[in-house]
Protein backbone atom coordinates (compact mmCIF):
# COMPACT_ATOMS: atom_id res chain seq x y z
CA UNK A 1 -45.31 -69.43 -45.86
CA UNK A 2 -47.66 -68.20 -43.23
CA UNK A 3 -50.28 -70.80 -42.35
CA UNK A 4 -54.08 -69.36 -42.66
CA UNK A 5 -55.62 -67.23 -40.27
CA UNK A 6 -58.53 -68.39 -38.44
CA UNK A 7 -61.56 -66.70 -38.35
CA UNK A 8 -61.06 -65.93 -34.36
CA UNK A 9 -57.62 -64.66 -35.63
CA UNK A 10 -59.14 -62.48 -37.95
CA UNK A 11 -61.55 -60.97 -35.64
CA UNK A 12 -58.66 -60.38 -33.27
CA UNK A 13 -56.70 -58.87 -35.47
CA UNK A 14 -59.38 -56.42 -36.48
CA UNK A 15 -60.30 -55.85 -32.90
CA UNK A 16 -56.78 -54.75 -32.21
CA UNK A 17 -56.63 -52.60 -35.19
CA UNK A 18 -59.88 -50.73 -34.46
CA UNK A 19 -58.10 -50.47 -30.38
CA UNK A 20 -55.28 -48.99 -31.90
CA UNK A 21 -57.23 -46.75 -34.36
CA UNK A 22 -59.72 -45.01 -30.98
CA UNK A 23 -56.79 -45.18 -28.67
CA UNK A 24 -54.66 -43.19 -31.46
CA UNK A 25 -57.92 -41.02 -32.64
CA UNK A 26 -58.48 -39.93 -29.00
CA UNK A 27 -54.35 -39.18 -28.50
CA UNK A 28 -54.84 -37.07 -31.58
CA UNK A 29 -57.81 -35.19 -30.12
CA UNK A 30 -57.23 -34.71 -26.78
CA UNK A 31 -53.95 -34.93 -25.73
CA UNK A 32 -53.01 -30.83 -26.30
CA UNK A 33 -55.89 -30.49 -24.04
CA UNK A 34 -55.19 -33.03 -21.20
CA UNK A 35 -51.42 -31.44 -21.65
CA UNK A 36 -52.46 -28.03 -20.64
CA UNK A 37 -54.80 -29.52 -17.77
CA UNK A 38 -51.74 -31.65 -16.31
CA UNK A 39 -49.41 -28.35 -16.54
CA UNK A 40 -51.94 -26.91 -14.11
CA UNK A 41 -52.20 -29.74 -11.90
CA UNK A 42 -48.92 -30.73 -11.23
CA UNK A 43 -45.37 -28.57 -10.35
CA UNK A 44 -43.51 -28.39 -13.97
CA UNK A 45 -43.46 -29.28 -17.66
CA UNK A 46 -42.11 -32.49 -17.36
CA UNK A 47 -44.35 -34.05 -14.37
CA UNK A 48 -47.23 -33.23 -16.79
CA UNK A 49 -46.05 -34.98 -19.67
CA UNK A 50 -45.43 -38.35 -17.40
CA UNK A 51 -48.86 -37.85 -16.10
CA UNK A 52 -50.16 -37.20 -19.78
CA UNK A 53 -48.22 -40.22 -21.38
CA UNK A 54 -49.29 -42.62 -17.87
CA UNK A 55 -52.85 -41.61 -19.26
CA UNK A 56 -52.42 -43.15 -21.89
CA UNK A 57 -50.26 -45.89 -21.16
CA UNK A 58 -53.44 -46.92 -19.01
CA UNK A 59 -55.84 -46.74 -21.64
CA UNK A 60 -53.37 -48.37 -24.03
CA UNK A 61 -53.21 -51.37 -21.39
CA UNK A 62 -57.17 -52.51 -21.58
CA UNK A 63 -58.23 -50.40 -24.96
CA UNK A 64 -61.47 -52.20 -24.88
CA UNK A 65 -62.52 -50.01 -22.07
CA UNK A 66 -62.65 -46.90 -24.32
CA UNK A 67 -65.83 -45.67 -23.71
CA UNK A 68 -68.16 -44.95 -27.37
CA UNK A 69 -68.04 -41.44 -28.59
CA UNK A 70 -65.86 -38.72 -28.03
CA UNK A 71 -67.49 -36.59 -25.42
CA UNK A 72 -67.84 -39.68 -22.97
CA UNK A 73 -64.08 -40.33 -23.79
CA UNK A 74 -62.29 -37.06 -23.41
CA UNK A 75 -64.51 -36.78 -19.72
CA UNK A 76 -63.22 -40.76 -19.56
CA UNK A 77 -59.30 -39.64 -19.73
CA UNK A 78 -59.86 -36.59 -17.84
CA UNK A 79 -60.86 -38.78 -15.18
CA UNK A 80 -58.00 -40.74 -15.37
CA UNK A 81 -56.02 -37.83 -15.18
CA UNK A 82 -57.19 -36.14 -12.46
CA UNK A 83 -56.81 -39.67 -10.71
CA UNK A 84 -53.18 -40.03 -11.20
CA UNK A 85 -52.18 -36.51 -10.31
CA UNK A 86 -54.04 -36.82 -7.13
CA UNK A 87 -52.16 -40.30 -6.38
CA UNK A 88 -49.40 -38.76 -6.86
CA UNK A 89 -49.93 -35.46 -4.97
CA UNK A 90 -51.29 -37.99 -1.81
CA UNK A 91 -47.75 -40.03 -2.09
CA UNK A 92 -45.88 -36.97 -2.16
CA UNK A 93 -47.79 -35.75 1.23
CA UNK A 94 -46.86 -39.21 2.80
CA UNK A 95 -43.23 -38.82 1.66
CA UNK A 96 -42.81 -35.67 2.71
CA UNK A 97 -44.15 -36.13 6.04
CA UNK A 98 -41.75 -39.21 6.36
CA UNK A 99 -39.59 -37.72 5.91
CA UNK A 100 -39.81 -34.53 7.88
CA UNK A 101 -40.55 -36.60 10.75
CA UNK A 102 -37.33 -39.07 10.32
CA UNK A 103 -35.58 -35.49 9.82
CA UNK A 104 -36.69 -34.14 12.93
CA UNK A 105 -35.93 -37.40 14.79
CA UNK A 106 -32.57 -37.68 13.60
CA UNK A 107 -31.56 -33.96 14.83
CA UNK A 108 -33.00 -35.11 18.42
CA UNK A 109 -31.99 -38.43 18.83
CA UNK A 110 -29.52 -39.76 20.28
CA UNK A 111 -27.22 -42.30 18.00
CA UNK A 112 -28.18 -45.32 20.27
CA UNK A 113 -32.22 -44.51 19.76
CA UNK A 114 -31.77 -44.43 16.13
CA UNK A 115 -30.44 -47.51 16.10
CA UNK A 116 -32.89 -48.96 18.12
CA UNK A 117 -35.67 -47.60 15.81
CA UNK A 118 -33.71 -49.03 12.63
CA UNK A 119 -33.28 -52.55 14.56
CA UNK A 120 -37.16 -52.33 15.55
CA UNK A 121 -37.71 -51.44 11.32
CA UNK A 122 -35.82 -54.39 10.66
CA UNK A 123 -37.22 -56.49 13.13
CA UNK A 124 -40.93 -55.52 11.88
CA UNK A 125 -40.18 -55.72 7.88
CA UNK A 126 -38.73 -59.26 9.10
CA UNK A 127 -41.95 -60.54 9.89
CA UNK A 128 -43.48 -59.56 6.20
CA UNK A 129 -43.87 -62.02 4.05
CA UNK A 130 -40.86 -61.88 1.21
CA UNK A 131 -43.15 -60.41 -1.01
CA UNK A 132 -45.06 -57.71 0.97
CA UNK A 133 -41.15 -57.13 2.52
CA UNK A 134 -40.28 -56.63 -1.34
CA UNK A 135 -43.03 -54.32 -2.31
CA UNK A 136 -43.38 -52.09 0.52
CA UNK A 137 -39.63 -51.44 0.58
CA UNK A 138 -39.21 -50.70 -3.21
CA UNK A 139 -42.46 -48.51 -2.97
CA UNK A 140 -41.67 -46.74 0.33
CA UNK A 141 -38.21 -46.43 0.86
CA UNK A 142 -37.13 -46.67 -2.91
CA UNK A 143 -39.67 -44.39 -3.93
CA UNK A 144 -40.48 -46.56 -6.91
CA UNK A 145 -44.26 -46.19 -8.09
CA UNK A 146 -46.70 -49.19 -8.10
CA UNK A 147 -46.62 -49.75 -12.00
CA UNK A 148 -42.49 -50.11 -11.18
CA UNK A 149 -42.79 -52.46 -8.29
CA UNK A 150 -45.19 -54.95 -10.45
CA UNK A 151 -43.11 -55.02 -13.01
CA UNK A 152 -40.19 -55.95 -11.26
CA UNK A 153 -41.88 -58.47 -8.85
CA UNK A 154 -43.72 -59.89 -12.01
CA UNK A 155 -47.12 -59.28 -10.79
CA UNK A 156 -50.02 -57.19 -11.53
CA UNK A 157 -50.10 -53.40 -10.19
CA UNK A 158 -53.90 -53.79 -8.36
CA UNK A 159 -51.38 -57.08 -6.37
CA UNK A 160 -48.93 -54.44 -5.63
CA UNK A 161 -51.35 -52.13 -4.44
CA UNK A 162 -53.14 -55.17 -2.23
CA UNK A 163 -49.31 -56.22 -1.09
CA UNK A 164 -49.02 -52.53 -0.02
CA UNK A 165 -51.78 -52.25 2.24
CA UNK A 166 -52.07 -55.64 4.44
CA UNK A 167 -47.96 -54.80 4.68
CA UNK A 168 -49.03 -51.15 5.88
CA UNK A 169 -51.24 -53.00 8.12
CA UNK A 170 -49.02 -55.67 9.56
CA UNK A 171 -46.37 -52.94 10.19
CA UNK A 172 -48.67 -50.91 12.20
CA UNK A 173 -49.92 -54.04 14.00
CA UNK A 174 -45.96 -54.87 14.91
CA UNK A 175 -44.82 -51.00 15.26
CA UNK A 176 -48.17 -50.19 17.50
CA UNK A 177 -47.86 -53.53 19.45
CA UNK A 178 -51.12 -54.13 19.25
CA UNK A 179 -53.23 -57.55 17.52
CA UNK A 180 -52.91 -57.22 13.41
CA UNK A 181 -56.66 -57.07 11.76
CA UNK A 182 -56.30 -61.17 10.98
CA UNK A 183 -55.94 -61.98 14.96
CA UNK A 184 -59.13 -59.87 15.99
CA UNK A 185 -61.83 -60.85 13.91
């Protein structure tokens, strides 16, 4: 037998049913709609369901943050939307210009200078911390997005994301030669 539920075990297990019941009312409502918007916003069928079901894989991850009343929370997803298409337009433009640029330096250099720039890579990424090392090279050069990277370093995305930019940092600081943020202030 099932021992009895406590009254804080009761209340959580209503809270979680009434989650589930808005998350799944507001999937029923809205999601033809934020379909068709995504198709707009992004380059074919399939990008826009990812960015439609990472919608709602978001709001599924803190339903508490539904916002009251449906107006409020078909703007509230829209939001999120919008957000996530233009992350992923912005790491496309970084990508791309990547690289373009390692494309155009491999055509013009010379064998020994690209080893020299893969050695001074190296060198730089060394001097990470295993972590930040971990992240920015599974986000970067893996092309693995944030919600991938946390999940297989075991940490939360908004880490990743924090990981991400001091390393971003640090390897300009090395790559520039010049004193990292930390050493100036």
């Amino acid at each position: 037998m099932n021992p009895p539920l406590t009254t804080s075990a009761i209340l959580d297990q209503r809270q979680s049913q009434t989650d589930t019941e808005r998350l799944a009312r507001l999937f029923d409502a809205h999601h033809e709609r934020l379909f068709r918007l995504a198709r707009r916003l992004s380059a074919d069928r399939e990008e826009a369901r990812d960015l439609v079901q990472e919608t709602f894989l978001r709001v599924a991850g803190r339903p508490a943050s539904i916002p009251a009343g449906e107006p409020s929370g078909e703007a509230w997803l829209v939001r999120i939307l919008v957000n996530l298409c233009r992350d992923r337009h912005r790491r496309a433009g970084v990508r791309t210009r990547v690289h373009e640029s390692l494309r155009r330096q491999s055509e013009t250099a010379h064998p020994e200078s690209a080893a020299v720039a893969r050695a001074t890579l190296q060198s730089a990424l060394a001097r990470l911390s295993p972590r930040r090392r971990a992240a920015i090279v599974l986000h970067e050069i893996e092309g693995m997005p944030a919600r991938e990277v946390a999940r297989l370093l075991g940490i939360a995305e908004v880490t990743v994301r924090w990981h991400l930019l001091a390393a971003r940092r640090e390897l300009a600081s090395v790559l520039l030669d010049r004193p990292a943020e930390e050493d100036r202030r």
